[in-house]
N, C-alpha and C. Protein backbone atom coordinates (compact mmCIF):
# COMPACT_ATOMS: atom_id res chain seq x y z
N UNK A 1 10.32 -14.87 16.23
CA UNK A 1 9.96 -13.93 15.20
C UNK A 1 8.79 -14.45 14.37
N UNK A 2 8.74 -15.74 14.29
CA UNK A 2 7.38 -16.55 13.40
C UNK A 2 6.15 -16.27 14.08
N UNK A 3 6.13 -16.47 15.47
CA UNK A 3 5.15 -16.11 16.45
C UNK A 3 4.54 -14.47 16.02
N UNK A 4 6.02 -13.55 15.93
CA UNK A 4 5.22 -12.36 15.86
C UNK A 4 4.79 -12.37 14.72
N UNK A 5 5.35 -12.92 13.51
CA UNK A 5 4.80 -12.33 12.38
C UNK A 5 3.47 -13.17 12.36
N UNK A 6 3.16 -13.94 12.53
CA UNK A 6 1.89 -14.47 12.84
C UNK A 6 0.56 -14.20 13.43
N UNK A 7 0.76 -13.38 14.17
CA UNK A 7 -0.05 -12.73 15.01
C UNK A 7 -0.48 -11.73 14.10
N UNK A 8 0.39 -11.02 13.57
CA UNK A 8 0.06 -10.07 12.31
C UNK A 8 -0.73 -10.13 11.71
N UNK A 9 -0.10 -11.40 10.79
CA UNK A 9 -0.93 -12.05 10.03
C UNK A 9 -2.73 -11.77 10.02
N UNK A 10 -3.29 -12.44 11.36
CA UNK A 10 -4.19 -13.13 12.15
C UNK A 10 -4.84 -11.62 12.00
N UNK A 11 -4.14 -10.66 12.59
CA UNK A 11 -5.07 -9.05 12.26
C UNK A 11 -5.38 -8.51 11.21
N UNK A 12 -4.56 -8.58 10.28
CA UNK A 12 -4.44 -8.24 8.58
C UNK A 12 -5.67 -9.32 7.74
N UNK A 13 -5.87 -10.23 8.05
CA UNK A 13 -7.04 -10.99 7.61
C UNK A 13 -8.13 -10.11 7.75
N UNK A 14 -8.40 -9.72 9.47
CA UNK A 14 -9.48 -9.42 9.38
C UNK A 14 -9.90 -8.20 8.79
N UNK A 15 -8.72 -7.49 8.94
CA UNK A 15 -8.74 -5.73 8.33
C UNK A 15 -9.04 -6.23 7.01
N UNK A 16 -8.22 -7.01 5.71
CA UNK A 16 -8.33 -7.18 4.58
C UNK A 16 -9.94 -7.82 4.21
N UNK A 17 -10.49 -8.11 5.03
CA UNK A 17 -12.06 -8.63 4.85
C UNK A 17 -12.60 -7.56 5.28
N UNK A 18 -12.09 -6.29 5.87
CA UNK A 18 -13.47 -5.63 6.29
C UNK A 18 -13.19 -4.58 5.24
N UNK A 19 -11.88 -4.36 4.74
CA UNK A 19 -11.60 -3.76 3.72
C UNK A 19 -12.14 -3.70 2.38
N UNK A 20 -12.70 -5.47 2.19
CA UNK A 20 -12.69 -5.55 0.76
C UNK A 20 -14.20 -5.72 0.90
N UNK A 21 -15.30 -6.01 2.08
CA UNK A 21 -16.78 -5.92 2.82
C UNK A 21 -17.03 -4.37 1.87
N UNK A 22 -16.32 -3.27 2.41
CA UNK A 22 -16.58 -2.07 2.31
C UNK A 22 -16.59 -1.53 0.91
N UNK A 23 -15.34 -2.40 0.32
CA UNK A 23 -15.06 -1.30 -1.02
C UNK A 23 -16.27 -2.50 -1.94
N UNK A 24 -16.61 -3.51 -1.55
CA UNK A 24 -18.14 -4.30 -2.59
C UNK A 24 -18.65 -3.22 -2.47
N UNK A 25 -19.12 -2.95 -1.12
CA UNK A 25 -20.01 -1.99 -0.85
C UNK A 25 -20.45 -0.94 -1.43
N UNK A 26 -19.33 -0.09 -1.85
CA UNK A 26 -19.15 1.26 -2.40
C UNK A 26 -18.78 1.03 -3.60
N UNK A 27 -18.48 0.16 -4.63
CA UNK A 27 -19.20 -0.14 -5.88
C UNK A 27 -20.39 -0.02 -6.62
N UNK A 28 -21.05 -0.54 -5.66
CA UNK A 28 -22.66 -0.59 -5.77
C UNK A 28 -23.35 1.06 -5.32
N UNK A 29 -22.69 1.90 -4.66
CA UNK A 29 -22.86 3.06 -4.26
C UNK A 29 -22.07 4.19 -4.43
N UNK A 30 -20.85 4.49 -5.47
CA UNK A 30 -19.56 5.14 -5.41
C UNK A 30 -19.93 6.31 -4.83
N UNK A 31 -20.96 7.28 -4.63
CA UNK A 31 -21.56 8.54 -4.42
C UNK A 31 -21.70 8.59 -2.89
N UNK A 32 -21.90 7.44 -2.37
CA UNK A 32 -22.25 7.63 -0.87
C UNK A 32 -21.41 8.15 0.27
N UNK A 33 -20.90 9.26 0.81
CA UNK A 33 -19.96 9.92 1.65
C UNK A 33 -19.56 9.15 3.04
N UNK A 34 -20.64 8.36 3.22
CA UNK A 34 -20.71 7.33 4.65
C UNK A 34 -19.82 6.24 4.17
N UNK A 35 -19.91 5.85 2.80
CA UNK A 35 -18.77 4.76 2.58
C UNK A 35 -17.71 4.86 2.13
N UNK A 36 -17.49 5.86 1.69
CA UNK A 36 -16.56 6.83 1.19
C UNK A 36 -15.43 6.80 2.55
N UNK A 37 -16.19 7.52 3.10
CA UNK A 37 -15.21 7.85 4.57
C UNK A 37 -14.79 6.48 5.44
N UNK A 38 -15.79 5.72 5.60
CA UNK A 38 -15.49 4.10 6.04
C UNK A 38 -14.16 3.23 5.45
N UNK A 39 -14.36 3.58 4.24
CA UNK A 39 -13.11 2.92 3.27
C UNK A 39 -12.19 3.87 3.47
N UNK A 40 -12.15 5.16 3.46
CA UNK A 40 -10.96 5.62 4.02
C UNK A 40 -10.40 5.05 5.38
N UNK A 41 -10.86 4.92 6.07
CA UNK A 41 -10.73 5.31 7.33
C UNK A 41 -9.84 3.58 7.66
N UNK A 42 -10.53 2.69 7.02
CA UNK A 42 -9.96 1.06 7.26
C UNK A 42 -8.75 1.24 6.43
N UNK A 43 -8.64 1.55 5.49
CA UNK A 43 -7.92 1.66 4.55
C UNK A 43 -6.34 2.27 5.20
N UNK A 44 -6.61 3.19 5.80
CA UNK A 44 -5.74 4.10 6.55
C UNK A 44 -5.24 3.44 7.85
N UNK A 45 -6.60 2.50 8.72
CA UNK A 45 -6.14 1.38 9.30
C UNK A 45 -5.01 0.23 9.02
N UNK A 46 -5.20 -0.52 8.11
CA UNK A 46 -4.84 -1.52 7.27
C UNK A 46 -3.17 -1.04 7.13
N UNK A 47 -2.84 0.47 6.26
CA UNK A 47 -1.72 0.72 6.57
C UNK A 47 -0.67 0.80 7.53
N UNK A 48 -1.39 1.89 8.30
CA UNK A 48 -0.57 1.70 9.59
C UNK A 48 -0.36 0.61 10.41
N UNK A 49 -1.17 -0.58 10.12
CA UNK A 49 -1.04 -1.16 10.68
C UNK A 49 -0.17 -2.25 9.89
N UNK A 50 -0.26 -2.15 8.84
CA UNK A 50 1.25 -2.90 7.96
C UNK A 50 2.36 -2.37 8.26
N UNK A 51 2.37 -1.19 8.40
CA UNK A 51 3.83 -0.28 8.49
C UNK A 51 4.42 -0.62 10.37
N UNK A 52 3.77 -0.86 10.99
CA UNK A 52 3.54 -1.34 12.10
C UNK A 52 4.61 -2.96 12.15
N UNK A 53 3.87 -3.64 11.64
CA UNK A 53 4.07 -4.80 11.26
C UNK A 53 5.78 -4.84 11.08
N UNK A 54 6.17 -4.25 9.70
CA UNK A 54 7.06 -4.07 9.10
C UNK A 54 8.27 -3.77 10.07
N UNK A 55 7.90 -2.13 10.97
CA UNK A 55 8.63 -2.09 12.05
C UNK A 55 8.91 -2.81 13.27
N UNK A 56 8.32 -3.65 13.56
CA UNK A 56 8.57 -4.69 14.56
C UNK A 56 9.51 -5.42 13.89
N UNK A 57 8.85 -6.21 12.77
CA UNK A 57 9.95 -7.34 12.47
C UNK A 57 11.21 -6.58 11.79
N UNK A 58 11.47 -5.82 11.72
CA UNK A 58 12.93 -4.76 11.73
C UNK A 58 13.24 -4.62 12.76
N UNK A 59 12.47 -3.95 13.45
CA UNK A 59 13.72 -4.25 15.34
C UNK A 59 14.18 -5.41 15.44
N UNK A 60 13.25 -6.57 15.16
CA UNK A 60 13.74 -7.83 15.76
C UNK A 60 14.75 -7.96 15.05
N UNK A 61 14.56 -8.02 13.85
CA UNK A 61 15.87 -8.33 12.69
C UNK A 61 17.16 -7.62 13.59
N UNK A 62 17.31 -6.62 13.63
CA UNK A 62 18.04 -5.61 14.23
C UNK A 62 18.70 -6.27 15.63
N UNK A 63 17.69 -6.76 16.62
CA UNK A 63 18.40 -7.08 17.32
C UNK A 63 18.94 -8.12 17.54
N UNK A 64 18.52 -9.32 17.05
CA UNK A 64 19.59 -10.32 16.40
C UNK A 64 20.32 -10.30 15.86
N UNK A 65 20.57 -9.43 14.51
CA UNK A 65 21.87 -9.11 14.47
C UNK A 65 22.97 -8.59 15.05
N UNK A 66 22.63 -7.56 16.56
CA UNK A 66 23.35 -7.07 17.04
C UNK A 66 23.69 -8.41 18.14
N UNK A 67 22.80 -9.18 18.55
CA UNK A 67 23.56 -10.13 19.12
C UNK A 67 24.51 -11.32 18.56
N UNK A 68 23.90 -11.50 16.94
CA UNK A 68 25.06 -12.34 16.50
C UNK A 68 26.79 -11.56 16.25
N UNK A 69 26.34 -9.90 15.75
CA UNK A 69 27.63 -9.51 15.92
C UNK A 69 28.49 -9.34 17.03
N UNK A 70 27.82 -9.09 18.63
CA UNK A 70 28.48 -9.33 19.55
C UNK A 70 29.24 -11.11 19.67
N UNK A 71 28.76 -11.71 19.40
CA UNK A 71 29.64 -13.10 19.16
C UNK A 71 30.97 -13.17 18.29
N UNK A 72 30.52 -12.35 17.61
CA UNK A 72 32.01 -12.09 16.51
C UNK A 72 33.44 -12.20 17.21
């Protein structure tokens, strides 16, 4: 489970740098529709791909527990 959440990790870096690349960006420009939509669009990345995240390491959780309760 460390392995997977790790790997995660390793993707979420890069999303969170291209995330925070974009929104400097559009500071300096709040009006611009091209960055506007860019920051949406990672942004909307970034989530799903946390929520992603989240659901994996819940199955796993899940199915370790169902194998420690079969030991019961």
């Amino acid at each position: 489970m460390v392995k997977t959440a790790a790997s995660f990790d390793n993707g979420v870096k890069e999303m969170n740098t291209a995330l925070n690349n974009t929104l400097g960006e559009l500071t300096k420009d709040p009006s611009n529709p091209m960055l506007l939509a860019k920051y949406q669009s990672l942004l909307s990345e970034y989530t799903l791909y946390r929520n992603l995240q989240s659901n994996v390491i819940k199955a796993l959780k899940d199915v370790d527990n169902n194998i420690i309760s079969n030991f019961r």
